[in-house]
Protein backbone atom coordinates (compact mmCIF):
# COMPACT_ATOMS: atom_id res chain seq x y z
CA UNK A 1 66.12 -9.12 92.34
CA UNK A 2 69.02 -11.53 92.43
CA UNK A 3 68.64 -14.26 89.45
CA UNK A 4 69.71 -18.17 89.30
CA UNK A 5 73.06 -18.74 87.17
CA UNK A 6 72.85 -21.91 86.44
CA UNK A 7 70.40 -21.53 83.66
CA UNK A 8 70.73 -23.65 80.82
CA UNK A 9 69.55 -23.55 77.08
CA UNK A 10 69.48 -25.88 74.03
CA UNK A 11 71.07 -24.52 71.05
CA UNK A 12 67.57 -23.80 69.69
CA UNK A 13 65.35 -21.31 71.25
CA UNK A 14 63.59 -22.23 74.69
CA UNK A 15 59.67 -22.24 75.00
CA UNK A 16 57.22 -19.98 76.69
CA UNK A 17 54.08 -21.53 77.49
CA UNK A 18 51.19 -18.96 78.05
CA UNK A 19 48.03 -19.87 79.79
CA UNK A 20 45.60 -16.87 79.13
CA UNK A 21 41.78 -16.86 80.48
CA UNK A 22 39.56 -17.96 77.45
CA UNK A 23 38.57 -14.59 76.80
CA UNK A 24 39.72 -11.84 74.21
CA UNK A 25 41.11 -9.08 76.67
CA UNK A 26 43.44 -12.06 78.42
CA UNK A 27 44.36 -13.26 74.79
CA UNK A 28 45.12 -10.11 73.29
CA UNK A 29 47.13 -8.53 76.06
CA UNK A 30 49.39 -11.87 76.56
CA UNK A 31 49.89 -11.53 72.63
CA UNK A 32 51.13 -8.14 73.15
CA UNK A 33 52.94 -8.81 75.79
CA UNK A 34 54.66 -11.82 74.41
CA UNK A 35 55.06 -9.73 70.74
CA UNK A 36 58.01 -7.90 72.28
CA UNK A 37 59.97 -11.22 72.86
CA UNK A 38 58.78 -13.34 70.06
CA UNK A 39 62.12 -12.97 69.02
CA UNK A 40 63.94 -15.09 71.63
CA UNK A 41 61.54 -17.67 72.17
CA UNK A 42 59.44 -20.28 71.11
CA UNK A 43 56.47 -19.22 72.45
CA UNK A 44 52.68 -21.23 72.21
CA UNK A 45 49.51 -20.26 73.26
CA UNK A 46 46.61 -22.35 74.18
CA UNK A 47 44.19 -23.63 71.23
CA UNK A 48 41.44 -21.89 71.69
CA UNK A 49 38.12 -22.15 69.43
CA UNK A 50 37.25 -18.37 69.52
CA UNK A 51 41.27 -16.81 69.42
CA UNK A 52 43.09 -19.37 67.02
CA UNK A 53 42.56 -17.26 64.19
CA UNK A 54 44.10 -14.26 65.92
CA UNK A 55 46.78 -16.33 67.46
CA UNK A 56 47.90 -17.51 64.07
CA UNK A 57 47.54 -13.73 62.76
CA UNK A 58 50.48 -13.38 65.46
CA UNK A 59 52.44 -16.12 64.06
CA UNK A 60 52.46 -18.17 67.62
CA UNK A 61 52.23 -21.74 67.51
CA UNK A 62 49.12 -23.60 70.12
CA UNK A 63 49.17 -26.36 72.27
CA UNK A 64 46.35 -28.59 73.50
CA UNK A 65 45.02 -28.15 77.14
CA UNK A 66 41.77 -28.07 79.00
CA UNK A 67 40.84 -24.56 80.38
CA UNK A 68 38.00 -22.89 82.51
CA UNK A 69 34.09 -22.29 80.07
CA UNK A 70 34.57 -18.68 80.03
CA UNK A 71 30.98 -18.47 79.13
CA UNK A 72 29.69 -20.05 82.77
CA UNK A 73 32.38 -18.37 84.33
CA UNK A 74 31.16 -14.66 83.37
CA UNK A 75 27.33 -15.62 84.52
CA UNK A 76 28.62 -16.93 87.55
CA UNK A 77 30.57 -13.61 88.16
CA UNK A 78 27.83 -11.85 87.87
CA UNK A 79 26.04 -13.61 90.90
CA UNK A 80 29.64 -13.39 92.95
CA UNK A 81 29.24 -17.40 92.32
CA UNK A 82 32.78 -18.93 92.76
CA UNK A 83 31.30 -22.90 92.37
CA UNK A 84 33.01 -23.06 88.80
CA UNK A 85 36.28 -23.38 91.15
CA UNK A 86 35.21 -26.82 91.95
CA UNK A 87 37.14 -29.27 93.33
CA UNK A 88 36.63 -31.73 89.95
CA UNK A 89 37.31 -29.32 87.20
CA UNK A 90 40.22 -27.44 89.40
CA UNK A 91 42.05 -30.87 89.28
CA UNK A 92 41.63 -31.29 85.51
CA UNK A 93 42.71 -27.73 84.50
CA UNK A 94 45.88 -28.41 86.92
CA UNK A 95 46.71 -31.99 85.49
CA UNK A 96 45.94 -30.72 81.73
CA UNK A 97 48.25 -27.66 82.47
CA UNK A 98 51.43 -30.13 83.82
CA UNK A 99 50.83 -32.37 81.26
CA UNK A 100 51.39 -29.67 78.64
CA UNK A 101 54.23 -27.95 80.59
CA UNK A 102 56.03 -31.58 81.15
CA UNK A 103 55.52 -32.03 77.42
CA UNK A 104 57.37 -28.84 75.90
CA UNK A 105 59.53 -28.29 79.22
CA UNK A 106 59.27 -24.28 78.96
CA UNK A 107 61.67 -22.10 80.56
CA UNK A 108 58.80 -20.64 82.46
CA UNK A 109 55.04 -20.03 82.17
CA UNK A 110 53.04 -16.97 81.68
CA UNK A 111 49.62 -16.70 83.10
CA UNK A 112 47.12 -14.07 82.99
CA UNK A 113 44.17 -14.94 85.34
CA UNK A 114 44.80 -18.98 85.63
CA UNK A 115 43.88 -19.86 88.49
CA UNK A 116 45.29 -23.37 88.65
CA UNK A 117 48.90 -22.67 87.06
CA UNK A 118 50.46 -21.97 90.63
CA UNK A 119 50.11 -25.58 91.16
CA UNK A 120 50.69 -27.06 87.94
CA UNK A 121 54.36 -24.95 87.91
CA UNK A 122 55.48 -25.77 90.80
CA UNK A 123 53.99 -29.33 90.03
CA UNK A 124 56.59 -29.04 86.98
CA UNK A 125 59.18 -27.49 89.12
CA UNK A 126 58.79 -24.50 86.03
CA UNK A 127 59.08 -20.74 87.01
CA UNK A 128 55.66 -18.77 86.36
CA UNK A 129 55.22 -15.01 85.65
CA UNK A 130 51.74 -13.93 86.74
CA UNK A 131 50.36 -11.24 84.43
CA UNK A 132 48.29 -9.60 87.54
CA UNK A 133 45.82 -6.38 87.82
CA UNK A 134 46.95 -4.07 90.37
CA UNK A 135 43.48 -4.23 92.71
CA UNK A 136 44.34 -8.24 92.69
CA UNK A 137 47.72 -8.27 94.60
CA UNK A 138 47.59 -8.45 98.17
CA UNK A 139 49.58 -4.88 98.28
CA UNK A 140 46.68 -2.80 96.41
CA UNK A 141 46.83 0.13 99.21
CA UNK A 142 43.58 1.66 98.86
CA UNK A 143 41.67 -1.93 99.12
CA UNK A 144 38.46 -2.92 96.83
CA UNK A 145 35.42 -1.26 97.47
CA UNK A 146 32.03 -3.45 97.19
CA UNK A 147 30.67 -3.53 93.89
CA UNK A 148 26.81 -2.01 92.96
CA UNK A 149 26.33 -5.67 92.30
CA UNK A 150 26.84 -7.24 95.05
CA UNK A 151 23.75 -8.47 97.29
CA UNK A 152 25.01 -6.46 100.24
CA UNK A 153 25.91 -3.24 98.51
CA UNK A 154 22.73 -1.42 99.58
CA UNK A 155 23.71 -2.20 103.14
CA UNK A 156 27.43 -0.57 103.07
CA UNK A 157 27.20 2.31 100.40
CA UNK A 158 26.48 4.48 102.84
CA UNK A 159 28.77 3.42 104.98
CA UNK A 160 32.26 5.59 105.40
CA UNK A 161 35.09 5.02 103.32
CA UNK A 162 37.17 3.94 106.32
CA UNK A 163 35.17 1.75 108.15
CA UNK A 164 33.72 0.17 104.36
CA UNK A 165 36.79 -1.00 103.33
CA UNK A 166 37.33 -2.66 106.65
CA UNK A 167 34.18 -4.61 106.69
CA UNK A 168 34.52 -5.34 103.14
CA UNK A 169 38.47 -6.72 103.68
CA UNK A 170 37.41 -8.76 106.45
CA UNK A 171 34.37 -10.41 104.36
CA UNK A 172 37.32 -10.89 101.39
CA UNK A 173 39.59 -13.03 103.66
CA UNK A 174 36.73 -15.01 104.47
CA UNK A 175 35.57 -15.51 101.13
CA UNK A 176 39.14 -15.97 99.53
CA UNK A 177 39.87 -18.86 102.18
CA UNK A 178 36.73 -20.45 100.65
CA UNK A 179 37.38 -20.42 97.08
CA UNK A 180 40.87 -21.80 98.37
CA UNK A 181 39.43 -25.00 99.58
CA UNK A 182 39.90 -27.07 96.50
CA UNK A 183 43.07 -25.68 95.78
CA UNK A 184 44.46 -26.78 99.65
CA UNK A 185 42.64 -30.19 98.78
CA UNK A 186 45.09 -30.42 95.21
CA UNK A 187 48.16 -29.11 96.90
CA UNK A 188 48.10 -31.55 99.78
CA UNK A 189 46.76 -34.51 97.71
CA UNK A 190 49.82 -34.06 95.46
CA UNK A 191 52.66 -33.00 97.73
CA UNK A 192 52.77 -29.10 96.83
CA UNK A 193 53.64 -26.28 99.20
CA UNK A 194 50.44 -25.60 101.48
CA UNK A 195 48.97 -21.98 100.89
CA UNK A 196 46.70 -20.07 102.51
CA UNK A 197 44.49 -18.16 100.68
CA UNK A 198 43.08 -17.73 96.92
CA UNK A 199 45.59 -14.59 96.53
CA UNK A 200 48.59 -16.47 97.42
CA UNK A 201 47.46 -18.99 94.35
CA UNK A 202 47.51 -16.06 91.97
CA UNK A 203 50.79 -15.26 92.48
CA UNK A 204 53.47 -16.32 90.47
CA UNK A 205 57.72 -16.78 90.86
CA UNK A 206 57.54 -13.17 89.19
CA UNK A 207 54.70 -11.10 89.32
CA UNK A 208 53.60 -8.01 86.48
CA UNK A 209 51.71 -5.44 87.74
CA UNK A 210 49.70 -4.49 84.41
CA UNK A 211 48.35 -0.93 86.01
CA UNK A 212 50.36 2.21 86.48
CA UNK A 213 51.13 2.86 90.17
CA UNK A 214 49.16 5.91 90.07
CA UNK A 215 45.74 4.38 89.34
CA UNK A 216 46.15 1.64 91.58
CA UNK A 217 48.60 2.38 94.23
CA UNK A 218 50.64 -0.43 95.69
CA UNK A 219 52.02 -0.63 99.39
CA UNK A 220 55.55 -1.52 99.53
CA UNK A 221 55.83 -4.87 96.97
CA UNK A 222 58.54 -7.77 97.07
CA UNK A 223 61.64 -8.10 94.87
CA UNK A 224 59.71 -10.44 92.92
CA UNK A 225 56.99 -8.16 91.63
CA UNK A 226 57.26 -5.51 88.85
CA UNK A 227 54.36 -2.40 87.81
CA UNK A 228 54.66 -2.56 84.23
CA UNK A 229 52.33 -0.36 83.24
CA UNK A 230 49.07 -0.57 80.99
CA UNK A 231 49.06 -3.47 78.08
CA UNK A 232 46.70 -3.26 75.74
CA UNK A 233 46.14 -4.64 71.94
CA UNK A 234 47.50 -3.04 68.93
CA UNK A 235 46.82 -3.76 66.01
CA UNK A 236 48.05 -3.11 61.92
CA UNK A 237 44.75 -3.26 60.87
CA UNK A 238 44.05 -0.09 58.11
CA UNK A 239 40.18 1.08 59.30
CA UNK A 240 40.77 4.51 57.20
CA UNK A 241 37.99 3.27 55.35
CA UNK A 242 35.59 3.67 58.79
CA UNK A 243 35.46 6.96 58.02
CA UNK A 244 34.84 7.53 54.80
CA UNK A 245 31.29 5.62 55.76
CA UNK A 246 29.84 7.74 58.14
CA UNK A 247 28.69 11.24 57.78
CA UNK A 248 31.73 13.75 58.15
CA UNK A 249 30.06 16.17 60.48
CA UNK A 250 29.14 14.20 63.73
CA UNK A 251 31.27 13.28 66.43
CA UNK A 252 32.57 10.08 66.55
CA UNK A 253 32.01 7.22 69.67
CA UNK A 254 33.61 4.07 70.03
CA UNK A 255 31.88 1.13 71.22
CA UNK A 256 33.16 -1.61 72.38
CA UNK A 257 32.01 -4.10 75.19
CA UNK A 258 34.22 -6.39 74.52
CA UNK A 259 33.73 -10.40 75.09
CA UNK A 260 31.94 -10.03 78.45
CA UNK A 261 29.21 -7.28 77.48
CA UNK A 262 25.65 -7.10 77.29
CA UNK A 263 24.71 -5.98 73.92
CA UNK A 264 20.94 -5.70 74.53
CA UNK A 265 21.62 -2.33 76.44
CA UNK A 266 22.91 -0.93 73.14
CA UNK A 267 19.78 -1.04 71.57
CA UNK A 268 19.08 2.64 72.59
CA UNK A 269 21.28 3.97 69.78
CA UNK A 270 18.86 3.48 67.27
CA UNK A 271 16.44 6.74 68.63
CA UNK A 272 16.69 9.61 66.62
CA UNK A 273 17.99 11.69 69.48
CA UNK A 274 21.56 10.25 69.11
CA UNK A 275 21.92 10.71 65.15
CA UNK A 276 24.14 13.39 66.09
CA UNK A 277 26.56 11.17 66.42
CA UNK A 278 29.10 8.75 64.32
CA UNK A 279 28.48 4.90 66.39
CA UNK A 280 31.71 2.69 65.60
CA UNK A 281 30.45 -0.62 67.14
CA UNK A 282 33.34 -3.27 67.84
CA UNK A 283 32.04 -6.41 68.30
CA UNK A 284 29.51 -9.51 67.28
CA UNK A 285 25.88 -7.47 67.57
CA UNK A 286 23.35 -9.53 67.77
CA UNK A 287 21.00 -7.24 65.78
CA UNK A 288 21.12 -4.63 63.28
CA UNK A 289 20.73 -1.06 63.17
CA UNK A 290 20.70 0.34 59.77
CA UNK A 291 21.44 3.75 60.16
CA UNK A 292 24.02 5.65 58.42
CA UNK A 293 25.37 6.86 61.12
CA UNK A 294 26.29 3.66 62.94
CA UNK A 295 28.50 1.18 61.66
CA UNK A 296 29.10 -2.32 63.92
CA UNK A 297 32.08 -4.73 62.71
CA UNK A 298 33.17 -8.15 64.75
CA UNK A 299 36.26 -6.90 65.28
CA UNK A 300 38.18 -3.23 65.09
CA UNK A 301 41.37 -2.11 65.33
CA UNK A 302 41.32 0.34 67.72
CA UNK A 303 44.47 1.68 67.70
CA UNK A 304 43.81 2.96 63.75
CA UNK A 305 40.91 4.90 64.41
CA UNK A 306 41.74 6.65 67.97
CA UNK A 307 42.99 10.02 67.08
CA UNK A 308 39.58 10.42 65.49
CA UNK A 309 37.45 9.36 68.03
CA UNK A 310 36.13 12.25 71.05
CA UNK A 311 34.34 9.19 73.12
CA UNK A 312 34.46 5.64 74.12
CA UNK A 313 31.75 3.79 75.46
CA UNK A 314 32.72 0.68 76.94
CA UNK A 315 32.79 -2.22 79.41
CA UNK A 316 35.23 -1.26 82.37
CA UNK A 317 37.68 -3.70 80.68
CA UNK A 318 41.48 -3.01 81.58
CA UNK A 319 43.12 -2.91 77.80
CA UNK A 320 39.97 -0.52 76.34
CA UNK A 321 40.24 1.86 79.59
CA UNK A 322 44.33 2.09 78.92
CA UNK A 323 44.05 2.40 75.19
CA UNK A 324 41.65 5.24 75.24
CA UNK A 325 43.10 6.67 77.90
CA UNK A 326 46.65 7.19 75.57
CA UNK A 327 44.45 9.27 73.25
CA UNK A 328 42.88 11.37 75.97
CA UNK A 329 39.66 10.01 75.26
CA UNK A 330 36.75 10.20 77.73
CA UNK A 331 34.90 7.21 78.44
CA UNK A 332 31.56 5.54 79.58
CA UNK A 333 31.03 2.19 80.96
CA UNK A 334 28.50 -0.51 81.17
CA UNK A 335 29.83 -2.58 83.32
CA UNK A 336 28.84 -6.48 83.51
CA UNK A 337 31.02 -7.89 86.15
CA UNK A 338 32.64 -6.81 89.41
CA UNK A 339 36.28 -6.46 88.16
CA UNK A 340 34.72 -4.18 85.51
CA UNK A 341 33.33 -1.58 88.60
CA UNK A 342 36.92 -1.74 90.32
CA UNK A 343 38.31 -0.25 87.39
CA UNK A 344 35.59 2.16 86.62
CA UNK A 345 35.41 3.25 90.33
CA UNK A 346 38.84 4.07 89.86
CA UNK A 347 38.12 6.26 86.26
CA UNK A 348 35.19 8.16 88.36
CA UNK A 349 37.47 8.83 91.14
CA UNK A 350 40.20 10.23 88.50
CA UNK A 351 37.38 12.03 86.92
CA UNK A 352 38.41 10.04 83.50
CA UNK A 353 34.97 8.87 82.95
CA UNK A 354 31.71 6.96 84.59
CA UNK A 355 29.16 4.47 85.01
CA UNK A 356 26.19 4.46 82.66
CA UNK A 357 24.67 1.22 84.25
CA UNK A 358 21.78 2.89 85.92
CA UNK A 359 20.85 5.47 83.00
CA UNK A 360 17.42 4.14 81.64
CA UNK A 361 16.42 7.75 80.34
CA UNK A 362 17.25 8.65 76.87
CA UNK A 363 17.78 12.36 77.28
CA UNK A 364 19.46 11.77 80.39
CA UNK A 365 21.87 9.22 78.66
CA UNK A 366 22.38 12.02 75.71
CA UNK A 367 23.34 15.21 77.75
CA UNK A 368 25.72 12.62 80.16
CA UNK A 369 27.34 12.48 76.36
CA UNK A 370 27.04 15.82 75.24
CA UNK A 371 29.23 16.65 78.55
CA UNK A 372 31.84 14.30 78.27
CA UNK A 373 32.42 14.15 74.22
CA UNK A 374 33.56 17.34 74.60
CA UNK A 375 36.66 16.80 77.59
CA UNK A 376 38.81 15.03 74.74
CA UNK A 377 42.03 17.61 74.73
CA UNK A 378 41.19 18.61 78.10
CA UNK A 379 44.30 19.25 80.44
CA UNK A 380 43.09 16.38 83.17
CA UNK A 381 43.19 14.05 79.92
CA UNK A 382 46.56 15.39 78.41
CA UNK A 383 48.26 14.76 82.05
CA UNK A 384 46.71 11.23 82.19
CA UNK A 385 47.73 10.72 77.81
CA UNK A 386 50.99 11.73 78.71
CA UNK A 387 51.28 8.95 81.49
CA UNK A 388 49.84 6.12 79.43
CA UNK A 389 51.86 6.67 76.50
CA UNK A 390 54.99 6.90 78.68
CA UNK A 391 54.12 3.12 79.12
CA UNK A 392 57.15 1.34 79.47
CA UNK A 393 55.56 -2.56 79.40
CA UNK A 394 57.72 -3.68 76.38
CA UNK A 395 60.81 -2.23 77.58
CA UNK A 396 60.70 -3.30 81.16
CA UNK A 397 59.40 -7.52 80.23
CA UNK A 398 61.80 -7.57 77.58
CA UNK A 399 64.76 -6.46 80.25
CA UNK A 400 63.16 -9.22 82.65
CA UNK A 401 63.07 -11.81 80.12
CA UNK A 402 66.81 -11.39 78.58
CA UNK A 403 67.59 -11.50 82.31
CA UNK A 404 66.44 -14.55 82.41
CA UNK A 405 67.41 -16.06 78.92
């Protein structure tokens, strides 16, 4: 990787301007990431009306800009509906972004999943680091498999692994060309480099690979692309006091679904055939349980109550998969959208965990528990702990950055 010289600083420290999807697991792994270089830069994050509270518990300063509803965006995932890309809103995101980036003149930008800050950086003439999932690059090796939500799944499940991933690469150039249409419109309408598909837009002047290599393998990558390894949130929270709640002689699961889960298919906890266990519930429940045994709270810090936990169920998200994972926790997953079922196809092929989605039995659902509550400690989860925690995210951006600065 061979870096400009001619560089130059003010006296004071230079900006970072980060541009994270409007959702919790893009906010809190850009805070992490960012946390380990908060110390060389000025770096602002994008007001948000859900995250300013835990953006200002970082001590990061916000900036105004227009983003993507997160809300529409997640139902529209769930029908493999791309129109929220449209050709309108795509050119407001863009102009909002250069409008902020011309205002603070960053250094460079960090995105994680922002779809329109290819163009608005190179718009700026301002380097961008893509924060990027490893089945998202166009080097993921092994290639994305359809998802069990997908309209045509039915049709190719049964199809060989070979000749599947064929069909279902061809139909993903075809559909990634599409989604690229208003984005070919922008870049021509406004003089930017033509591109030719929606996986060239995601790419950035630098690119991190947030997966280890082994879960997602890559094919051969460019000089401008670096694996990472797994980000996810912690926290200084104390949750000592979880514990001293619940009853001391059940095991104890995790829940957590996230901002993009369906809490209605939680509802099963409250049958008497599950008060076996201790129910940690992170997130905003719509209803209550009252039962001693479960306790639900907005927000948890997971990292505090870990070592004490034998099972995670969860939504397939990429920061709760890693984090458990680094305790040699077992998980389950209710997925809700397709990126979800790429990561949890890759836990069942690891044997790290599975799908729940199409349980509807109870007793089913509680011996699927029974067996996997009790692999915590496990060798197959002490090899994959032992990878995790040799994550080396911190270490490797903060080398990249001071490169840079």
């Amino acid at each position: 990787m061979h870096w400009q010289n001619d560089v130059k600083f003010p006296s004071e420290l230079p900006t970072i301007l980060v541009f994270p999807f409007n959702l919790l697991s893009h906010y809190s792994r850009s805070l992490q990431l960012c946390g380990a270089i908060r110390d060389k830069f000025n770096i602002r994050f994008p007001s948000s009306s859900l995250y300013n509270k835990l953006i200002e518990k970082h001590r990061f300063n916000t900036f105004d800009c227009e983003s993507f509803d997160s809300g529409m965006v997640l139902e529209a995932a769930k029908q493999f509906d791309f129109s929220w890309l449209s050709l309108e809103k795509t050119e407001k995101i863009f102009l909002s972004q250069g409008t902020a980036i011309r205002k603070f003149n960053p250094v460079c930008v960090i995105g994680d999943t922002a779809p329109t800050l290819r163009m608005a950086a190179e718009y700026t003439n301002t380097r961008y680091f893509s924060i990027m999932n490893g089945y998202m690059t166009k080097y993921y090796k092994t290639g994305r498999r359809i998802p069990s939500a997908h309209p045509l799944y039915n049709l190719f499940r049964f199809f060989p692994a070979a000749p599947q991933r064929m069909i279902v690469g061809l139909g993903e150039r075809i559909k990634f060309r599409e989604i690229h249409k208003p984005f070919s419109l922008l870049r021509k309408k406004y003089g930017l480099l033509a591109k030719r598909t929606y996986l060239d837009e995601i790419e950035g002047d630098y690119n991190l690979i947030c997966d280890p290599d082994e879960f997602f393998p890559q094919k051969e990558l460019p000089e401008n692309y670096y694996i990472i390894g797994p980000l996810y949130y912690v926290g200084n929270d104390d949750e000592r006091d979880l514990f001293k709640i619940l009853p001391k002689n059940g095991k104890n699961i995790v829940i957590n679904l996230g901002s993009s889960g369906n809490w209605e298919r939680l509802k099963f906890l409250g049958d008497s055939v599950f008060n076996q266990y201790n129910f940690i519930i992170a997130g905003d429940v719509p209803f209550a349980f009252n039962r001693q045994n479960i306790i639900t709270r907005k927000f948890i810090n997971m990292s505090a109550i870990l070592e004490k936990v034998d099972l995670v169920i969860c939504h397939g998200g990429n920061g709760t998969i890693y984090q458990s994972l680094a305790y040699g926790i077992p998980l389950l997953c209710l997925t809700n959208i397709f990126e979800q079922e790429w990561n949890v196809q890759q836990l069942e092929s690891s044997g790290l965990g599975r799908s729940i989605n199409k349980i509807k039995d109870r007793d089913q659902l509680k011996r699927i528990i029974d067996i996997w509550i009790n692999l915590k400690g496990s060798e197959q989860f002490k090899k994959t702990r032992d990878l995790i925690k040799i994550n080396k995210s911190m270490k490797n951006f903060t080398e990249l950055m001071l490169r840079l600065n």
